[in-house]
C-alpha atoms as a PDB file:
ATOM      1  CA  UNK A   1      54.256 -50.628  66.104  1.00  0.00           C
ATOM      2  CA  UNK A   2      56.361 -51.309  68.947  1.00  0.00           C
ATOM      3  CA  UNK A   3      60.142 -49.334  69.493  1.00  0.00           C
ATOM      4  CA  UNK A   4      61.795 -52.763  68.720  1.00  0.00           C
ATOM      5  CA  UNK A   5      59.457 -53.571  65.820  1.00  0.00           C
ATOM      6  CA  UNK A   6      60.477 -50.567  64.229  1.00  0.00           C
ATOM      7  CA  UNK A   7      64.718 -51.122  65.165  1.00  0.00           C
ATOM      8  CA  UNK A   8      64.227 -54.689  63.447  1.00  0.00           C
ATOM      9  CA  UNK A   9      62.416 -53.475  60.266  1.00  0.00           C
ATOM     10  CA  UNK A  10      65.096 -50.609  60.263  1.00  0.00           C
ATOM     11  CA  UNK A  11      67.856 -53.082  60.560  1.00  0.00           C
ATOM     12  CA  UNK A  12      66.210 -55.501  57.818  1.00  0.00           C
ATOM     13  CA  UNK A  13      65.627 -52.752  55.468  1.00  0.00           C
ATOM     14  CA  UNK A  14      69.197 -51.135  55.230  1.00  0.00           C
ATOM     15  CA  UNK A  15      70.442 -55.083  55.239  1.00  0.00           C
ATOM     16  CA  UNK A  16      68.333 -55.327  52.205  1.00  0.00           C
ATOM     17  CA  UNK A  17      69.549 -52.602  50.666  1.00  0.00           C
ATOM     18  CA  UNK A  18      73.466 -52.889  51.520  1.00  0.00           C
ATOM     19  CA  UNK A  19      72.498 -56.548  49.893  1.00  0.00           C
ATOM     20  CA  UNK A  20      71.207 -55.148  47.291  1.00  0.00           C
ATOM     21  CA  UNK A  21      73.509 -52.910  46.371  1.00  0.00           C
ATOM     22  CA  UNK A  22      76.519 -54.939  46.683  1.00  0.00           C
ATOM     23  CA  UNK A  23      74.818 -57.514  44.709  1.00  0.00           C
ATOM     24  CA  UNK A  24      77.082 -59.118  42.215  1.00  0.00           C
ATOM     25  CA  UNK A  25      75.933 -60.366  38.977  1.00  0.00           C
ATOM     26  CA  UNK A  26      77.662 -63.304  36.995  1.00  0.00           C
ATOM     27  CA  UNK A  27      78.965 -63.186  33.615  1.00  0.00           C
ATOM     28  CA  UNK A  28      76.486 -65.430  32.447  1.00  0.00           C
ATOM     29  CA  UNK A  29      73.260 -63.785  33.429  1.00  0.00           C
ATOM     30  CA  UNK A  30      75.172 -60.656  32.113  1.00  0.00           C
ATOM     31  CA  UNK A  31      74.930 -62.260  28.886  1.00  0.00           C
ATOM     32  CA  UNK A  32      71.775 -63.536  28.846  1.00  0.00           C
ATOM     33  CA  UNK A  33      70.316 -60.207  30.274  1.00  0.00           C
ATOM     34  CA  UNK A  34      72.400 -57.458  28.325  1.00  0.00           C
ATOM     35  CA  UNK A  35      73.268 -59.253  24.961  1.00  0.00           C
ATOM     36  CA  UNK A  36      70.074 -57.703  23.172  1.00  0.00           C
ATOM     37  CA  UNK A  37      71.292 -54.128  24.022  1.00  0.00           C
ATOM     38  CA  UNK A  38      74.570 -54.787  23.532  1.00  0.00           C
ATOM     39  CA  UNK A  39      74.182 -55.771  19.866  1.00  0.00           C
ATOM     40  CA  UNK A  40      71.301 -52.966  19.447  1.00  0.00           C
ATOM     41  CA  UNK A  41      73.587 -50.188  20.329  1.00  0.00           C
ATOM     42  CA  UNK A  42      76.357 -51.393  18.503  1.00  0.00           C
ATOM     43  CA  UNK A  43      74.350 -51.839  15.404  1.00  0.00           C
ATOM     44  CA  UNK A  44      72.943 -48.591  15.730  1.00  0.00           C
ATOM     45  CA  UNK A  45      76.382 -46.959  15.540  1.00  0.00           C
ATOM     46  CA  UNK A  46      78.574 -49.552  12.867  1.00  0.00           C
ATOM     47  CA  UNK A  47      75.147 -49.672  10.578  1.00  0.00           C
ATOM     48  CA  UNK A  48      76.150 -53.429  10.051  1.00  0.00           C
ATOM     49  CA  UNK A  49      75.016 -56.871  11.440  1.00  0.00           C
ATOM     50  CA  UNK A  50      78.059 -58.740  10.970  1.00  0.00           C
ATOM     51  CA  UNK A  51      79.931 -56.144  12.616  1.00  0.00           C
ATOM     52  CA  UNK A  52      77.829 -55.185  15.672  1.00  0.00           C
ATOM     53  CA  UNK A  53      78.323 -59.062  16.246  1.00  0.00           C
ATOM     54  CA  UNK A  54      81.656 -58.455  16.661  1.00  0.00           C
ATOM     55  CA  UNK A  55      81.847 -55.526  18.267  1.00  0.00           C
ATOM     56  CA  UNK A  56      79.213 -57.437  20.904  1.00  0.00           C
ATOM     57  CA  UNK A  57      81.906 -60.253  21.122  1.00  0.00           C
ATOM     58  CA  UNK A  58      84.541 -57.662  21.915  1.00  0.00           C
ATOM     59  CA  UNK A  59      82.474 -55.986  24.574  1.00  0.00           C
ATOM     60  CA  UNK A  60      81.650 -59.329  26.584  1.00  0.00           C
ATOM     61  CA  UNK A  61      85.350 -60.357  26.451  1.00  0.00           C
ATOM     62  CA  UNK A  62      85.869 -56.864  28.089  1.00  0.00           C
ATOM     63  CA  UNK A  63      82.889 -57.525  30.341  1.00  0.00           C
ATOM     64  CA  UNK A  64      84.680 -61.274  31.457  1.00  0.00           C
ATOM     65  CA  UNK A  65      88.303 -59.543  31.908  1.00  0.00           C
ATOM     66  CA  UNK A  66      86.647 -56.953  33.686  1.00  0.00           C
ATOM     67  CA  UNK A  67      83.730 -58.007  35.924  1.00  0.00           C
ATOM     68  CA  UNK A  68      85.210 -57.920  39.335  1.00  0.00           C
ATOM     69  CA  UNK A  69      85.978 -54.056  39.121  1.00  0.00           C
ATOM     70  CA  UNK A  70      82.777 -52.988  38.506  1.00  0.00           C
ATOM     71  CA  UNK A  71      81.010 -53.204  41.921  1.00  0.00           C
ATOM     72  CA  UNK A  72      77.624 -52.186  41.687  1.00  0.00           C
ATOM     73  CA  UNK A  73      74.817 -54.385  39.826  1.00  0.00           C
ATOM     74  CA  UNK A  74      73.145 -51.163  38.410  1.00  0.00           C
ATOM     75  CA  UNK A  75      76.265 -49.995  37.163  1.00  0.00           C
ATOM     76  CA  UNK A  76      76.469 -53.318  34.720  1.00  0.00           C
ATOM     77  CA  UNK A  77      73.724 -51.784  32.001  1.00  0.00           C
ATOM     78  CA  UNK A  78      75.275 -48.644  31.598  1.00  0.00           C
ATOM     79  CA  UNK A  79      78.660 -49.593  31.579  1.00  0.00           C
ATOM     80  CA  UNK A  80      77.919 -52.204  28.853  1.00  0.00           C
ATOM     81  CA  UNK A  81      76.570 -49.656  26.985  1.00  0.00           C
ATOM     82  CA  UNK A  82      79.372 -47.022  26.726  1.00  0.00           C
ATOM     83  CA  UNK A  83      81.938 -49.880  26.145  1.00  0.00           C
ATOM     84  CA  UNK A  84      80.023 -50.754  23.609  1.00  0.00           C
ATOM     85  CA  UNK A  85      79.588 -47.460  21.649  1.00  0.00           C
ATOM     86  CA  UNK A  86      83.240 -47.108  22.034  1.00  0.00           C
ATOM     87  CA  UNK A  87      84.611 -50.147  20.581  1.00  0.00           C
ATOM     88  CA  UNK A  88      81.450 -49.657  17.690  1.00  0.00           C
ATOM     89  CA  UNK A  89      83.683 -45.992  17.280  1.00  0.00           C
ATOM     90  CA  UNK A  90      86.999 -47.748  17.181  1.00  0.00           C
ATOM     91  CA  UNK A  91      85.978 -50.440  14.550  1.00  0.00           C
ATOM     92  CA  UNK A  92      84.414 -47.788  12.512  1.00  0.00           C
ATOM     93  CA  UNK A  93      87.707 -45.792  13.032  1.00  0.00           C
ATOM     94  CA  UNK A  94      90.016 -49.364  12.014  1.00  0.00           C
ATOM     95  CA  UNK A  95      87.629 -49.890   9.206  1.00  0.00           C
ATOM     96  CA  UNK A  96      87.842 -46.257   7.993  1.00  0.00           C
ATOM     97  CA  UNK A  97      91.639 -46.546   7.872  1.00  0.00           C
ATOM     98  CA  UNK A  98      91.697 -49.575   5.930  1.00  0.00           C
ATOM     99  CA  UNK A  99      89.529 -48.692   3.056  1.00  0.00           C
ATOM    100  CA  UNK A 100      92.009 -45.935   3.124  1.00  0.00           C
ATOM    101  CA  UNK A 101      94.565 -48.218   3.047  1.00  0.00           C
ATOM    102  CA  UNK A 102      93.228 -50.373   0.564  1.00  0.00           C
ATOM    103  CA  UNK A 103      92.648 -47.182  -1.656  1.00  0.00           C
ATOM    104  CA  UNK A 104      95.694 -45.221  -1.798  1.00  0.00           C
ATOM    105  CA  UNK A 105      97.334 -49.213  -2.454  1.00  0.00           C
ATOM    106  CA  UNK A 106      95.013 -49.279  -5.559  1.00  0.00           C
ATOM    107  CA  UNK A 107      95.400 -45.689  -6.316  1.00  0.00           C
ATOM    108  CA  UNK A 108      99.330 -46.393  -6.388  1.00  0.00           C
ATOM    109  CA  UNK A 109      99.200 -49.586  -7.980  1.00  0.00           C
ATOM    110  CA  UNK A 110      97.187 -48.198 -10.918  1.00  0.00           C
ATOM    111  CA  UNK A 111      99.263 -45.448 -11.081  1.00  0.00           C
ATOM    112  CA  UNK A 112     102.636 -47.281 -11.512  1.00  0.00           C
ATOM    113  CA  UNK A 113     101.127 -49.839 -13.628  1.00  0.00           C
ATOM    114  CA  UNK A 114     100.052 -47.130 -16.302  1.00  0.00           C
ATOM    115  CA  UNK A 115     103.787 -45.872 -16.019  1.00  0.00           C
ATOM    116  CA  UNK A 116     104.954 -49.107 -16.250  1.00  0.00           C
ATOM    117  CA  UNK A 117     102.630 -49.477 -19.637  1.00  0.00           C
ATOM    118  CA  UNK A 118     103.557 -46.584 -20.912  1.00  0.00           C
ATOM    119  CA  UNK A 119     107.244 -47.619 -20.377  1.00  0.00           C
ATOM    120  CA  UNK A 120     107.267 -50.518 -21.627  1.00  0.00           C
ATOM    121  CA  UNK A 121     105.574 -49.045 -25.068  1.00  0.00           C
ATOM    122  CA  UNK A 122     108.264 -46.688 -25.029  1.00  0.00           C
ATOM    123  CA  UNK A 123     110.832 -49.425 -24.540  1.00  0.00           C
ATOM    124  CA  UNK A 124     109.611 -51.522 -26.887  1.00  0.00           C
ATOM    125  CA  UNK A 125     109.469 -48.859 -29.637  1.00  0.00           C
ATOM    126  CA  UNK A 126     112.794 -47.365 -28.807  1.00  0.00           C
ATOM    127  CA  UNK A 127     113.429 -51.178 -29.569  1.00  0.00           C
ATOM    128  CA  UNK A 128     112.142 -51.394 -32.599  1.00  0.00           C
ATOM    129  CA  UNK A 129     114.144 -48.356 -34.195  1.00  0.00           C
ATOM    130  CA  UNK A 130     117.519 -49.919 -32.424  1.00  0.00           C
ATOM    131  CA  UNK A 131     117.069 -52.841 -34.717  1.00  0.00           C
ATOM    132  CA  UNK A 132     115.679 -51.414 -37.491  1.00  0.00           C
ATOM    133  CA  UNK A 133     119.416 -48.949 -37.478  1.00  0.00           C
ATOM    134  CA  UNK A 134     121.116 -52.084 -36.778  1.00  0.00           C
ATOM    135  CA  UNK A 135     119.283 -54.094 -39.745  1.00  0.00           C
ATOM    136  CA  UNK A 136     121.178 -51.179 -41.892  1.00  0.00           C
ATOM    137  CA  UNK A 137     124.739 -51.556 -41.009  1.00  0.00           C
ATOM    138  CA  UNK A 138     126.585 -54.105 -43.482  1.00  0.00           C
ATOM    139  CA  UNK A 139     128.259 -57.002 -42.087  1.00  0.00           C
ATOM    140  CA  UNK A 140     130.660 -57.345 -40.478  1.00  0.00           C
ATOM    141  CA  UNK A 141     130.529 -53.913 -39.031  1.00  0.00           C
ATOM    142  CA  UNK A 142     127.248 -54.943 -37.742  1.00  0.00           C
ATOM    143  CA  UNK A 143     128.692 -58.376 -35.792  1.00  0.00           C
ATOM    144  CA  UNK A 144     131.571 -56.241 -34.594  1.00  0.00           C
ATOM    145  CA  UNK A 145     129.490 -53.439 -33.231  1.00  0.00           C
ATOM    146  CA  UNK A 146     127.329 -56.042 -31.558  1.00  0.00           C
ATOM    147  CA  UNK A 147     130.034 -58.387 -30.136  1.00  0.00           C
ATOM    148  CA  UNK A 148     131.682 -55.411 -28.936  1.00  0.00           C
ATOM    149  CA  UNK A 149     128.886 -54.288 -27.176  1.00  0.00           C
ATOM    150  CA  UNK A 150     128.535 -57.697 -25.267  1.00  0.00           C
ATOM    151  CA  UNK A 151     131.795 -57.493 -23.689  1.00  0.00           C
ATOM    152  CA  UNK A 152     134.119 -59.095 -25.940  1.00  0.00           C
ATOM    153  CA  UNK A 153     137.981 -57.879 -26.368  1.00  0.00           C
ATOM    154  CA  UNK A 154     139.069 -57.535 -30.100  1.00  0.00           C
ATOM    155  CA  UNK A 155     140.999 -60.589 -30.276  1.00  0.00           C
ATOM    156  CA  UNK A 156     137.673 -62.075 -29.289  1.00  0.00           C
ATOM    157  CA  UNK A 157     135.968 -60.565 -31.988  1.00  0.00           C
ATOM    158  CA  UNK A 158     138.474 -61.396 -34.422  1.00  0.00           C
ATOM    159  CA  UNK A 159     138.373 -65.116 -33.981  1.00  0.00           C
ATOM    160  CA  UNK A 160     134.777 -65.740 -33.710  1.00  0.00           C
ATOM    161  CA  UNK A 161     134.185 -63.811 -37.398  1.00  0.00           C
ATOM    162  CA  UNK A 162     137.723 -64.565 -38.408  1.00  0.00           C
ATOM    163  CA  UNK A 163     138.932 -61.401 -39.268  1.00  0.00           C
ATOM    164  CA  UNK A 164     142.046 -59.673 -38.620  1.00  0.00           C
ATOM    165  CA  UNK A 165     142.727 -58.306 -35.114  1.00  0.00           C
ATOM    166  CA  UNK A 166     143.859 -55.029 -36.463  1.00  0.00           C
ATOM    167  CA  UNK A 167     140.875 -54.360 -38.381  1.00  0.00           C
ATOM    168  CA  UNK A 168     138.389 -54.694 -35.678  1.00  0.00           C
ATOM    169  CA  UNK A 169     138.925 -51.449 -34.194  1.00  0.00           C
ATOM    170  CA  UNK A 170     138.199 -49.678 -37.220  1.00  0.00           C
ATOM    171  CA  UNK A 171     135.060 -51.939 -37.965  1.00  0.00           C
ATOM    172  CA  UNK A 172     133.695 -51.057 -34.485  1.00  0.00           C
ATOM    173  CA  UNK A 173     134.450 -47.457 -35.219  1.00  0.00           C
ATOM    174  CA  UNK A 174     132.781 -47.357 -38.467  1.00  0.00           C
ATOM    175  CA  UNK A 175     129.873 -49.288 -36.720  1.00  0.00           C
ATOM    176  CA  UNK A 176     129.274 -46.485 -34.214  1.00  0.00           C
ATOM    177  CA  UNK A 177     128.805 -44.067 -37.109  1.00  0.00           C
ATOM    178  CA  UNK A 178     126.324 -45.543 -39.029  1.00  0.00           C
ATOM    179  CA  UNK A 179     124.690 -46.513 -36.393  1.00  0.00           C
ATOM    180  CA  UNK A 180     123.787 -42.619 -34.951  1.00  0.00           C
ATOM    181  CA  UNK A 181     123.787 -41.665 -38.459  1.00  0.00           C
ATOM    182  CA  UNK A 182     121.096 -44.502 -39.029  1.00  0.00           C
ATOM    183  CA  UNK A 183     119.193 -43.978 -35.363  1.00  0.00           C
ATOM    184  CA  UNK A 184     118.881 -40.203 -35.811  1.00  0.00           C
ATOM    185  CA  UNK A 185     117.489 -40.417 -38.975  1.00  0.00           C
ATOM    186  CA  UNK A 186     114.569 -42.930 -37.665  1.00  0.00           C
ATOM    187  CA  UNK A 187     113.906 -40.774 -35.432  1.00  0.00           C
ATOM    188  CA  UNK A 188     113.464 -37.897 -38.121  1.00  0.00           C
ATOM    189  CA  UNK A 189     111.459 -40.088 -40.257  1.00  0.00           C
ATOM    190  CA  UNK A 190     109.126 -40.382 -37.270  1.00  0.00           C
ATOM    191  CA  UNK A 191     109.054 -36.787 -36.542  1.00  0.00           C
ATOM    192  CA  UNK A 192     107.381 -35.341 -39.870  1.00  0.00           C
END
């Protein structure tokens, strides 16, 4: 081969090359090329078809934002490829943290709802012996002690059982009385 045969096939070989090299590729034939691997290597690391899919979605969105930085064709694969084991890492990490989430919610939730069972038993019985004290107070101590307890001033009182405003202090008083005396022993009763 001739000097200048040589120079040209040189020259056409390093223009191939540079070409070559500094080849871009288009989003779309990224897709279609890489898309298989993509979702393989995402799969392989989230253990799930449904979410490899998405984690394949999230990579080619990054792949579209991002195309024009990466420069080099032979970079694409690669690059593909560690995006997508770290977003597979980060949606294992999200979903991780929710099931936590979700867990310590339940765990709480079951919790407070046994206290709040447990409560309301309590309240219900505690209840139960109020009235059953209250059932043994005589009238009209009993409608004074209760009336009194609602708010009501002892003229109030007086006029709605028509009794004598004097006398309602005393009823109220002798209410109170009976009324421990009558709870405590419930409470006793319960006890042995």
């Amino acid at each position: 081969m001739s000097e200048g045969a040589e120079i040209f096939v040189d020259v056409m070989s390093e223009r191939t090359v540079t070409a070559t090299a500094k080849e871009t590729i288009g989003f779309d034939e990224a897709f279609t090329l890489y898309h298989r691997t993509v979702f393989r290597t995402a799969r392989s690391v989230v253990q799930d078809a449904g979410l490899a899919e998405d984690v394949t979605q999230e990579v080619f969105l990054r792949l579209y934002n991002n195309l024009d930085s990466i420069a080099d064709a032979e970079m694409l694969r690669p690059w593909l490829i560690r995006v997508a084991i770290n977003v597979a890492r980060n949606t294992l990490r999200t979903k991780y943290r929710a099931n936590t989430r979700d867990e310590n919610y339940v765990k709480e939730y079951e919790e407070s709802s046994v206290i709040s069972i447990e409560t309301n038993f309590e309240q219900r019985e505690q209840l139960t012996e109020v009235n059953r004290a209250l059932s043994k107070i005589k009238e009209p101590l009993r409608s004074c002690l209760l009336l009194k307890q609602q708010g009501l001033s002892y003229k109030e009182i007086a006029e709605s059982l028509s009794l004598n405003e004097t006398s309602i202090g005393t009823f109220v008083a002798r209410a109170r009385k009976e009324f421990v005396r009558f709870y405590g022993k419930i409470g006793r009763e319960e006890v042995q």
